[in-house]
N, C-alpha and C. Protein backbone atom coordinates (compact mmCIF):
# COMPACT_ATOMS: atom_id res chain seq x y z
N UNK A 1 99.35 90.93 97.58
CA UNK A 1 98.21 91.56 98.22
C UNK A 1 98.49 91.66 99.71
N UNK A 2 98.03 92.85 99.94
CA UNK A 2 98.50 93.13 101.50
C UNK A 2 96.73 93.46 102.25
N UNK A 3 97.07 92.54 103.79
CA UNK A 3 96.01 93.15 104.77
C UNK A 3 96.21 93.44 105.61
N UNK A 4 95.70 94.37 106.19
CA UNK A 4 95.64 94.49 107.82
C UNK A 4 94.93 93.85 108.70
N UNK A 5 95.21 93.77 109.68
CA UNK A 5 94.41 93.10 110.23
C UNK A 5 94.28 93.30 112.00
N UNK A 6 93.59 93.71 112.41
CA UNK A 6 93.29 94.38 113.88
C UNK A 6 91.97 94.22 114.49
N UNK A 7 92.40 94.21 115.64
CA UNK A 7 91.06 93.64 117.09
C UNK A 7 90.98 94.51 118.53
N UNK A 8 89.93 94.60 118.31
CA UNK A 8 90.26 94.99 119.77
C UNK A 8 89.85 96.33 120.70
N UNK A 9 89.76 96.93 119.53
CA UNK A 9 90.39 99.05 119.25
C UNK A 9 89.07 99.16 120.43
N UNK A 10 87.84 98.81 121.21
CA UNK A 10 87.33 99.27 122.54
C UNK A 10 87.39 100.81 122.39
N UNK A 11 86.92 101.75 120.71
CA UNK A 11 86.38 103.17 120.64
C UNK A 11 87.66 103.81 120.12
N UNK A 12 89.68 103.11 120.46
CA UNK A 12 90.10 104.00 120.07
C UNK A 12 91.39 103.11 119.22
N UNK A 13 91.55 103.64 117.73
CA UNK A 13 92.57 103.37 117.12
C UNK A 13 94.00 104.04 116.95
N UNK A 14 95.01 103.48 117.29
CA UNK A 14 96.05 104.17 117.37
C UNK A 14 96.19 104.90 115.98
N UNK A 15 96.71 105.92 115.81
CA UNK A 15 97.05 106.92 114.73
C UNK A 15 98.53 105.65 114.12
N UNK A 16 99.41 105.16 114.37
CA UNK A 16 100.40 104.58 113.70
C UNK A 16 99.34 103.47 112.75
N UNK A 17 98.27 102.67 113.56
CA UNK A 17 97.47 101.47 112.93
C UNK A 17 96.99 102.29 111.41
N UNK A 18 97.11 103.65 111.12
CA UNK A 18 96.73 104.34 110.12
C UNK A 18 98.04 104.34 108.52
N UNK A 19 98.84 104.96 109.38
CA UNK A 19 100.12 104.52 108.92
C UNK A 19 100.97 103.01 108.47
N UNK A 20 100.38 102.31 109.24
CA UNK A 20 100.69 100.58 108.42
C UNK A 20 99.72 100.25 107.66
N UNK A 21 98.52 100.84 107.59
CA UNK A 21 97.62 99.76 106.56
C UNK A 21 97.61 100.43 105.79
N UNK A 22 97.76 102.26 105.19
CA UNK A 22 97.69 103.39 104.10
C UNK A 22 98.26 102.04 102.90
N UNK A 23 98.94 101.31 102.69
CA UNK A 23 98.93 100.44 101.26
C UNK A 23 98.43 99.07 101.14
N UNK A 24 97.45 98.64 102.53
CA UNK A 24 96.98 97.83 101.96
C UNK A 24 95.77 97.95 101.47
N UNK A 25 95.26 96.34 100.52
CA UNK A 25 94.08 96.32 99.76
C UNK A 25 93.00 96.01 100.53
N UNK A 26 93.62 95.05 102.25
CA UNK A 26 91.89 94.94 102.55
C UNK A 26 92.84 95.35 103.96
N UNK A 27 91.23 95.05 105.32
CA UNK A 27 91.29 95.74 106.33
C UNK A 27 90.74 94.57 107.06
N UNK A 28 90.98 93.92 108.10
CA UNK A 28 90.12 93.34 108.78
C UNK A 28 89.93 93.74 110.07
N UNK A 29 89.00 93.89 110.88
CA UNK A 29 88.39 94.12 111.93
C UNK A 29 88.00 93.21 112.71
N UNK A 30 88.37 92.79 114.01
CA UNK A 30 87.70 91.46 114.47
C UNK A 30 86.72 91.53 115.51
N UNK A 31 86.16 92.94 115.56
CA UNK A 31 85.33 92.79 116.64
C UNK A 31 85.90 93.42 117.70
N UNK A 32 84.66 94.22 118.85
CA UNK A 32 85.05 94.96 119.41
C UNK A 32 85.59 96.11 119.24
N UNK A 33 85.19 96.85 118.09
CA UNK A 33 85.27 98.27 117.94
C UNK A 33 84.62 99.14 118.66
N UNK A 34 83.31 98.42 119.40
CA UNK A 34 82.54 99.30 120.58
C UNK A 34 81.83 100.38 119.80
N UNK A 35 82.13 101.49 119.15
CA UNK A 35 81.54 102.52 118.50
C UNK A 35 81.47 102.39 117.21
N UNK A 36 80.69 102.37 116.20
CA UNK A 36 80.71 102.20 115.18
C UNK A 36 81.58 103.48 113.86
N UNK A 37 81.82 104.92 115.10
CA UNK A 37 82.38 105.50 114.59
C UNK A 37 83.78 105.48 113.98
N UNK A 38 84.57 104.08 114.97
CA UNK A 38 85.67 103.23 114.54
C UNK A 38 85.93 102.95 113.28
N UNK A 39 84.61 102.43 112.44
CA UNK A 39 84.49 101.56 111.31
C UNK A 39 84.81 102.59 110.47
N UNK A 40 84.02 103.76 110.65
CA UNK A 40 84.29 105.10 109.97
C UNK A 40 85.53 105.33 109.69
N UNK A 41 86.16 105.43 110.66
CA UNK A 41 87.11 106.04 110.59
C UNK A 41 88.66 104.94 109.42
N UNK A 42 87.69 103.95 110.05
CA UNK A 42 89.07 102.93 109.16
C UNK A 42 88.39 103.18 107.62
N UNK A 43 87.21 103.17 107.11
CA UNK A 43 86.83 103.66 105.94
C UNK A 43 87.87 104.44 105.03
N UNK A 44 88.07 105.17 105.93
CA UNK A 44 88.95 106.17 105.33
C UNK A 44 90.36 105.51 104.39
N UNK A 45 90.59 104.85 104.72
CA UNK A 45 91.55 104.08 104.73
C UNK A 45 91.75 103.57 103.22
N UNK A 46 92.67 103.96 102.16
CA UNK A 46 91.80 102.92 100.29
C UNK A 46 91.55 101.37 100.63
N UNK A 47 91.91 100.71 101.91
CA UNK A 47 91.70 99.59 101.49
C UNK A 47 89.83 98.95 102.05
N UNK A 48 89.41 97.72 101.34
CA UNK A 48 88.41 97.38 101.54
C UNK A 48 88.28 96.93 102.94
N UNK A 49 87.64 97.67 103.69
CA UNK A 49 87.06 96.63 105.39
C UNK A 49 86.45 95.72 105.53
N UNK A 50 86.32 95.15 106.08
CA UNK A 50 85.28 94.06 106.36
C UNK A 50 85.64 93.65 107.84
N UNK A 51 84.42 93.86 108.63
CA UNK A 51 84.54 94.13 110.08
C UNK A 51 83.43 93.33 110.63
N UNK A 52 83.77 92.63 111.61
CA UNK A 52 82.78 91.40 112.48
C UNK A 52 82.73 92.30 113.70
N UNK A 53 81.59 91.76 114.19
CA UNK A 53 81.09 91.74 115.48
C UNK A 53 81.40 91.33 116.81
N UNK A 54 81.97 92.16 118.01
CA UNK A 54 82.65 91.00 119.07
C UNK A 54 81.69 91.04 120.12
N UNK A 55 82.29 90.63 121.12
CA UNK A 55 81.01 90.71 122.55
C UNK A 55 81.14 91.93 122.72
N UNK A 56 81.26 93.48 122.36
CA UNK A 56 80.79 94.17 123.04
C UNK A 56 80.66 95.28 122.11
N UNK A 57 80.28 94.87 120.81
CA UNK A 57 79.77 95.52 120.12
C UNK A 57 77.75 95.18 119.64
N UNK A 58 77.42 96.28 119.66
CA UNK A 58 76.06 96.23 119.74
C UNK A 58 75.19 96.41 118.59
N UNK A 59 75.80 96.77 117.36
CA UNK A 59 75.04 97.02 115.98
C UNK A 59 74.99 96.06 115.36
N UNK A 60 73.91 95.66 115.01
CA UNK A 60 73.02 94.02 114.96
C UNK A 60 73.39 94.05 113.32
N UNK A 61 73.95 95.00 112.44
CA UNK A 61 73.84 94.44 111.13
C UNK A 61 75.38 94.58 110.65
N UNK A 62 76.08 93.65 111.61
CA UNK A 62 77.53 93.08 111.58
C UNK A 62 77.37 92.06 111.88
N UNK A 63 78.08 91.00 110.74
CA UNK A 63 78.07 89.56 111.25
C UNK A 63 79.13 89.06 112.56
N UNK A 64 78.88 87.91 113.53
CA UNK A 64 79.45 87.23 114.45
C UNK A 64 81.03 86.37 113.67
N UNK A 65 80.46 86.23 112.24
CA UNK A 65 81.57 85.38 112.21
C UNK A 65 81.01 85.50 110.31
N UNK A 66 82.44 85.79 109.34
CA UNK A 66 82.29 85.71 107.61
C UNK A 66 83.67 85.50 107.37
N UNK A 67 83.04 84.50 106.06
CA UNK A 67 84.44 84.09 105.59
C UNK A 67 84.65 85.09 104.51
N UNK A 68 85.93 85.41 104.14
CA UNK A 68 86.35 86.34 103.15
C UNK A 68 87.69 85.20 102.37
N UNK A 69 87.15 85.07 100.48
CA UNK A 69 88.52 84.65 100.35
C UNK A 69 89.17 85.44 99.29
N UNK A 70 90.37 85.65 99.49
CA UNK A 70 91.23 86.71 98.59
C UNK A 70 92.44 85.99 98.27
N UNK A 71 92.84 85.87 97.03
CA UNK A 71 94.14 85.41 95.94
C UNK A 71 94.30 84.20 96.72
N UNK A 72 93.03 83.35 96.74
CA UNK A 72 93.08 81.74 96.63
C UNK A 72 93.07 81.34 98.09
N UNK A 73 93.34 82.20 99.17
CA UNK A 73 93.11 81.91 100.29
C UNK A 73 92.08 81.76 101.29
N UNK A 74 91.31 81.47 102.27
CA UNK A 74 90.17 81.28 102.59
C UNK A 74 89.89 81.56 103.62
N UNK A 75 89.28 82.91 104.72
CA UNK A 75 90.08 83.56 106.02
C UNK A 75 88.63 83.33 106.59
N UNK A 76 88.60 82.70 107.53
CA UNK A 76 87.32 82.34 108.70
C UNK A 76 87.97 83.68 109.55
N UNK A 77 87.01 84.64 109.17
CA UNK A 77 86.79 85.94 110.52
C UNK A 77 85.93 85.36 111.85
N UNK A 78 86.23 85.63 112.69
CA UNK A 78 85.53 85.22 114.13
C UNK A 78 85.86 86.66 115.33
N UNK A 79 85.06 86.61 116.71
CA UNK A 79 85.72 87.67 117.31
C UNK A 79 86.60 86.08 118.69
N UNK A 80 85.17 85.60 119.40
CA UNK A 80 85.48 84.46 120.18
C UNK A 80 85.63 83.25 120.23
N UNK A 81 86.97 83.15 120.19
CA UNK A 81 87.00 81.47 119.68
C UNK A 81 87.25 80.49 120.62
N UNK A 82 87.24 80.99 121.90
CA UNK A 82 88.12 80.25 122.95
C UNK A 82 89.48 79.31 123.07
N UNK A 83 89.83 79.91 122.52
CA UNK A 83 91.14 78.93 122.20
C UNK A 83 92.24 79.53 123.44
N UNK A 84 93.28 78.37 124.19
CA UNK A 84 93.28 77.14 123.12
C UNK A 84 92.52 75.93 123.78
N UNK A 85 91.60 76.86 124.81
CA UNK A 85 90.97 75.57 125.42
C UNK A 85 90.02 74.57 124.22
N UNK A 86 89.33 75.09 123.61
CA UNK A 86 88.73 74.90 123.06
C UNK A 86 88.11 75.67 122.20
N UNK A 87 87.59 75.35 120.87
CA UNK A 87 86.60 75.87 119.84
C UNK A 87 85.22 76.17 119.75
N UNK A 88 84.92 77.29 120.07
CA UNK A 88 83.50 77.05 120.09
C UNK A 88 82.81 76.43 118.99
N UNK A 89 81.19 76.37 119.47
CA UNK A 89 81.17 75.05 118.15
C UNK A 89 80.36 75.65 117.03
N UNK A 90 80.11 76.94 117.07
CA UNK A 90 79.77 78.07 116.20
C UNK A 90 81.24 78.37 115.24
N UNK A 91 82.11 77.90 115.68
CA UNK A 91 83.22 77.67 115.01
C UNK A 91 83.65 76.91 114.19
N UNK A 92 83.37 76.13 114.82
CA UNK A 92 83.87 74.73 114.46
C UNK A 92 82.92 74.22 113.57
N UNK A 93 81.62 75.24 113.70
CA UNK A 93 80.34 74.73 112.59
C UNK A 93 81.26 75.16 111.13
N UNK A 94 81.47 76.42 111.30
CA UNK A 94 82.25 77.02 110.31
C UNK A 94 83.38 76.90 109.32
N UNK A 95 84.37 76.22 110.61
CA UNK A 95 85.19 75.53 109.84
C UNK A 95 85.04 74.19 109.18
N UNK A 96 84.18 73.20 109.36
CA UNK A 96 83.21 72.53 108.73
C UNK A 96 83.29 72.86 107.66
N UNK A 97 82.23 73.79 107.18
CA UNK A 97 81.29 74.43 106.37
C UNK A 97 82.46 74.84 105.18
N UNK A 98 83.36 75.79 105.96
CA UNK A 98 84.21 76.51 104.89
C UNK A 98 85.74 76.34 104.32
N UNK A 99 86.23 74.89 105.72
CA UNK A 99 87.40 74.98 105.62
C UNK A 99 88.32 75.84 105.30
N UNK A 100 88.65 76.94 106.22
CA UNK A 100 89.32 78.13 105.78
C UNK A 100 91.37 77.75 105.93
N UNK A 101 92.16 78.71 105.39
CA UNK A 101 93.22 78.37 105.81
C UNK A 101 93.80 78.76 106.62
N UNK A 102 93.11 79.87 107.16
CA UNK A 102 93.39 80.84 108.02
C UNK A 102 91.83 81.14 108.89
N UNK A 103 92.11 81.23 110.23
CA UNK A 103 91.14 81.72 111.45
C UNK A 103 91.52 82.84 111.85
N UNK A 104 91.12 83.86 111.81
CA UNK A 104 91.60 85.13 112.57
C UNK A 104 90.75 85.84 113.58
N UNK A 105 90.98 85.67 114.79
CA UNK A 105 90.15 85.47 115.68
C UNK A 105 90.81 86.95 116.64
N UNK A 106 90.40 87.38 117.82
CA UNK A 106 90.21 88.75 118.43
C UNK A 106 90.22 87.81 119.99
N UNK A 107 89.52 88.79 120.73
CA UNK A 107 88.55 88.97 122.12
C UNK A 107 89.98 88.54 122.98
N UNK A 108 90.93 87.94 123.10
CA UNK A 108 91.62 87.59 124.14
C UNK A 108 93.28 88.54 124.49
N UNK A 109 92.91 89.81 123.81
CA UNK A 109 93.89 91.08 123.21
C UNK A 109 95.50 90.23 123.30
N UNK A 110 95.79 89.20 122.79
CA UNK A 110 97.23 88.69 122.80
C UNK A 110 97.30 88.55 121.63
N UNK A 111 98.37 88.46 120.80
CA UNK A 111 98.88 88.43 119.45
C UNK A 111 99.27 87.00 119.82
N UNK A 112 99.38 86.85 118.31
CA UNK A 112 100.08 85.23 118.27
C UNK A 112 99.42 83.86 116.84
N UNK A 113 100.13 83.26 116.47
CA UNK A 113 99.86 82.59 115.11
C UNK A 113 100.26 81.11 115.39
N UNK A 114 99.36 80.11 115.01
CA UNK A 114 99.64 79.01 115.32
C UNK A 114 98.59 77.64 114.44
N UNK A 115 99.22 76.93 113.96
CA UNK A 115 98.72 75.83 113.12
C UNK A 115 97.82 74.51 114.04
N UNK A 116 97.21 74.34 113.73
CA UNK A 116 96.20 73.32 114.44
C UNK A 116 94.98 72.83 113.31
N UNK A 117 94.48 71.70 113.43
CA UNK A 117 93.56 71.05 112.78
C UNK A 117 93.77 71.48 110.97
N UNK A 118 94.53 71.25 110.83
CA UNK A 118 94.70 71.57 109.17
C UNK A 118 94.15 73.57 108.80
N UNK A 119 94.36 73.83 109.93
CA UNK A 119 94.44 75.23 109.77
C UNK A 119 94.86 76.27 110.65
N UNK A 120 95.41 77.31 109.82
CA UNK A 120 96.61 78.19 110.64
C UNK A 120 95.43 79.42 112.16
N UNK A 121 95.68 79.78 112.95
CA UNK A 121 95.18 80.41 113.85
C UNK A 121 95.82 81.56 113.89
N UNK A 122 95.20 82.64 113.75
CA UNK A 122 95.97 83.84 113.90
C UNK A 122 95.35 84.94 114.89
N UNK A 123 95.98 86.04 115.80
CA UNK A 123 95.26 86.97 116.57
C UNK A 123 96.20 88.27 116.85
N UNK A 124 95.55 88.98 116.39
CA UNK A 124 96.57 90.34 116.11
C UNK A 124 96.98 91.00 117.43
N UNK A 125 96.07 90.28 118.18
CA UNK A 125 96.49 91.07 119.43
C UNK A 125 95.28 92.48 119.40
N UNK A 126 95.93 93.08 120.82
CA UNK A 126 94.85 94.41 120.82
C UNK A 126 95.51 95.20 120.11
N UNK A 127 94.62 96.05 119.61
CA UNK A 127 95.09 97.53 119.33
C UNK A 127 94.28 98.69 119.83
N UNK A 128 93.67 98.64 120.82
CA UNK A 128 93.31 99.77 121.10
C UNK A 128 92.96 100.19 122.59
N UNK A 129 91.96 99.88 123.51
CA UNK A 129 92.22 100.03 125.41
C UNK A 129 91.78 98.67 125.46
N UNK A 130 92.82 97.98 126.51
CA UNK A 130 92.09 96.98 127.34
C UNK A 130 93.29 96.51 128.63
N UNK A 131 92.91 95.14 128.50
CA UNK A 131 93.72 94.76 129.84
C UNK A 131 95.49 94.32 129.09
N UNK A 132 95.97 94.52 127.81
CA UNK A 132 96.91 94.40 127.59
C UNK A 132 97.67 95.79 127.37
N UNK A 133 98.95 96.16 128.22
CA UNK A 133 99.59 97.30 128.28
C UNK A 133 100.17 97.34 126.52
N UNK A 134 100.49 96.55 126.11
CA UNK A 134 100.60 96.61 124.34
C UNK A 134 99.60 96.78 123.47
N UNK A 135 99.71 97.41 122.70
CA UNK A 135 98.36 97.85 120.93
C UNK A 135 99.34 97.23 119.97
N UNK A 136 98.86 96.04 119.65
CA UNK A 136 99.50 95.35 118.60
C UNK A 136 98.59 95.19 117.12
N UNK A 137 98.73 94.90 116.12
CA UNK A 137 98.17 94.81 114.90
C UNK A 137 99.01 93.72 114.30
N UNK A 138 98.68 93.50 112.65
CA UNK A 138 99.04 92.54 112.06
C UNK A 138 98.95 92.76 110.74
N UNK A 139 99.91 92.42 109.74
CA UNK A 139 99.89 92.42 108.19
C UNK A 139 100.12 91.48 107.75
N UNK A 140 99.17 90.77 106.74
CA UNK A 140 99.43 89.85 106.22
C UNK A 140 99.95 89.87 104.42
N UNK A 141 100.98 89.81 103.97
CA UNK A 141 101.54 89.80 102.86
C UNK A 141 101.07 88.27 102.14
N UNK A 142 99.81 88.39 101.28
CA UNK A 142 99.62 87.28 100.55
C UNK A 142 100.36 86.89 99.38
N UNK A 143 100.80 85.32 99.18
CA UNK A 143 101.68 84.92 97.88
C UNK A 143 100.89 83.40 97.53
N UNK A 144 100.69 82.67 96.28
CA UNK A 144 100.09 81.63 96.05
C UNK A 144 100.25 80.87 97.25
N UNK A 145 101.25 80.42 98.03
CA UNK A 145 102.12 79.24 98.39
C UNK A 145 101.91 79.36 99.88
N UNK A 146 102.03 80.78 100.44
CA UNK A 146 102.34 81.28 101.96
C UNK A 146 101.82 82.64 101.77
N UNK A 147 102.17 83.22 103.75
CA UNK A 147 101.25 84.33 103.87
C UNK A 147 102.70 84.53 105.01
N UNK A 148 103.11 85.92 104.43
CA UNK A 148 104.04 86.10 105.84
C UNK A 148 103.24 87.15 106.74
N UNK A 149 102.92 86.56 107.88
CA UNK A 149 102.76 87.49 108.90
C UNK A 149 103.04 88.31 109.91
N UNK A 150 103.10 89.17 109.32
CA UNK A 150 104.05 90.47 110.66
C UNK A 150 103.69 91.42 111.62
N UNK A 151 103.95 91.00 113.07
CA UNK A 151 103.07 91.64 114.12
C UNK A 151 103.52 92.93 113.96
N UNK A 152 102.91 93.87 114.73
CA UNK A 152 103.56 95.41 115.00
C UNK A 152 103.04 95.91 116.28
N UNK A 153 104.13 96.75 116.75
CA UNK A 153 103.54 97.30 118.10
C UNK A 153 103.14 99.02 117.99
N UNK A 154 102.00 98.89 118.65
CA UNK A 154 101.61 100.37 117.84
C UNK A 154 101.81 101.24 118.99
N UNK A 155 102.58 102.55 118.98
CA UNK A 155 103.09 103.89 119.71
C UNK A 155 102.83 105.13 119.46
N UNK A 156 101.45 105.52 119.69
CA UNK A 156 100.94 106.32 119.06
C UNK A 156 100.92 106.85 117.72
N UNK A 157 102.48 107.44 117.00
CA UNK A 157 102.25 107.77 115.56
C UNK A 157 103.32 106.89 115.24
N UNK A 158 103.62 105.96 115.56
CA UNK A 158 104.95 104.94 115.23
C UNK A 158 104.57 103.46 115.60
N UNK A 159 104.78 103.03 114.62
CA UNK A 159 105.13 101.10 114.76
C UNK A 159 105.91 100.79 114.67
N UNK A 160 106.38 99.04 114.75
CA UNK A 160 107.73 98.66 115.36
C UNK A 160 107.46 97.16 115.04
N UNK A 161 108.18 96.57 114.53
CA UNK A 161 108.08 94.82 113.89
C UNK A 161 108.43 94.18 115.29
N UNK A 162 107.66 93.18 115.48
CA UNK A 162 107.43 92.86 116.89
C UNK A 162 108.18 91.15 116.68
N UNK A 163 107.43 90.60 115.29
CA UNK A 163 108.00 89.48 114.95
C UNK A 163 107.22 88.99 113.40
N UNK A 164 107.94 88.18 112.74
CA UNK A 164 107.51 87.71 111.69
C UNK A 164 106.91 85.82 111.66
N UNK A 165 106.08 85.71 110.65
CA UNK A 165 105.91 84.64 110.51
C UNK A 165 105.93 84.02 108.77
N UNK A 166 106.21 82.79 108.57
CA UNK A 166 105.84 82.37 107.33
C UNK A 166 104.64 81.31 107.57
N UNK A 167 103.58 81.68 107.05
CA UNK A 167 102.42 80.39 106.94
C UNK A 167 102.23 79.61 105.86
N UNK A 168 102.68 78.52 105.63
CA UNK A 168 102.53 77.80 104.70
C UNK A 168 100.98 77.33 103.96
N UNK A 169 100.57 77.20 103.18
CA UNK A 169 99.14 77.30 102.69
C UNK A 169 98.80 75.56 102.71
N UNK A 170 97.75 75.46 104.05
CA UNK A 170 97.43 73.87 104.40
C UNK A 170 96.78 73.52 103.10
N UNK A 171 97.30 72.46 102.66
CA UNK A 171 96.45 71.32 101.84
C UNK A 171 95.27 71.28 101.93
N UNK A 172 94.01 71.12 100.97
CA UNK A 172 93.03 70.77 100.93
C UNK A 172 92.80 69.11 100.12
């Protein structure tokens, strides 16, 4: 099972972010799409969306923060997590609550994947205007065991493997 997974897009999605997710099954959104016409547009897309709310999105019937779990895995969506200073505790209520194995978190437009508190941290980076000169995205290739994750740099109608990861699936 394959996802996408992207943050950031501030009204505009690169045309390549179209081209990497055309085979996957889901879509994630982390907030900060700004226009809701965004959501639309990833619709289009066969795979299933599911899109959170960031600070500067304004349509009140998107959640702040949902867990989604798919082929045994358990993905805490968030937009602000403050990391790595710290967790907010709307977070941390969450991870509580749901113990996910995966956090996939937005708002700070840097890519990057990293293990902490018995669970993996992931952030696709931006993909769409902000203060980072890169539009990055993310695919996650699900397997019982692990999740390889692979950044991409998006160039208008072209992407580009930026780097890979293997995530091992934390113990419960």
């Amino acid at each position: 099972m394959n996802i996408a997974v992207l943050s950031d897009t501030h009204g505009m999605i690169p045309a390549a972010f179209f081209t990497l997710a055309e085979s996957c099954q889901h879509i994630f959104h982390l907030g900060d799409w700004e226009d809701e016409s965004s959501l639309f547009e990833l619709q289009a897309l066969p795979g299933i969306l599911t899109a959170i709310r960031g600070n500067c999105d304004r349509e009140p019937d998107y959640r702040k923060q949902r867990l989604v779990e798919l082929a045994g895995w358990r993905f805490l969506l968030v937009h602000e997590l403050d990391w790595p200073d710290a967790i907010r505790p709307t977070v941390r209520r969450g991870m509580a609550e749901h113990k996910p194995h995966l956090v996939c978190y937005g708002h700070v437009h840097q890519h990057g994947v990293t293990r902490q508190e018995d669970s993996w941290f992931l952030n696709p980076g931006q993909a769409g205007r902000g203060r980072n000169p890169r539009s990055t995205a993310c695919l996650l290739d699900l397997h019982a065991e692990e999740i390889r994750a692979s950044f991409y740099t998006l160039r208008g109608k072209q992407f580009e493997l930026l780097e890979e990861h293997t995530l091992e699936k934390p113990r419960r």
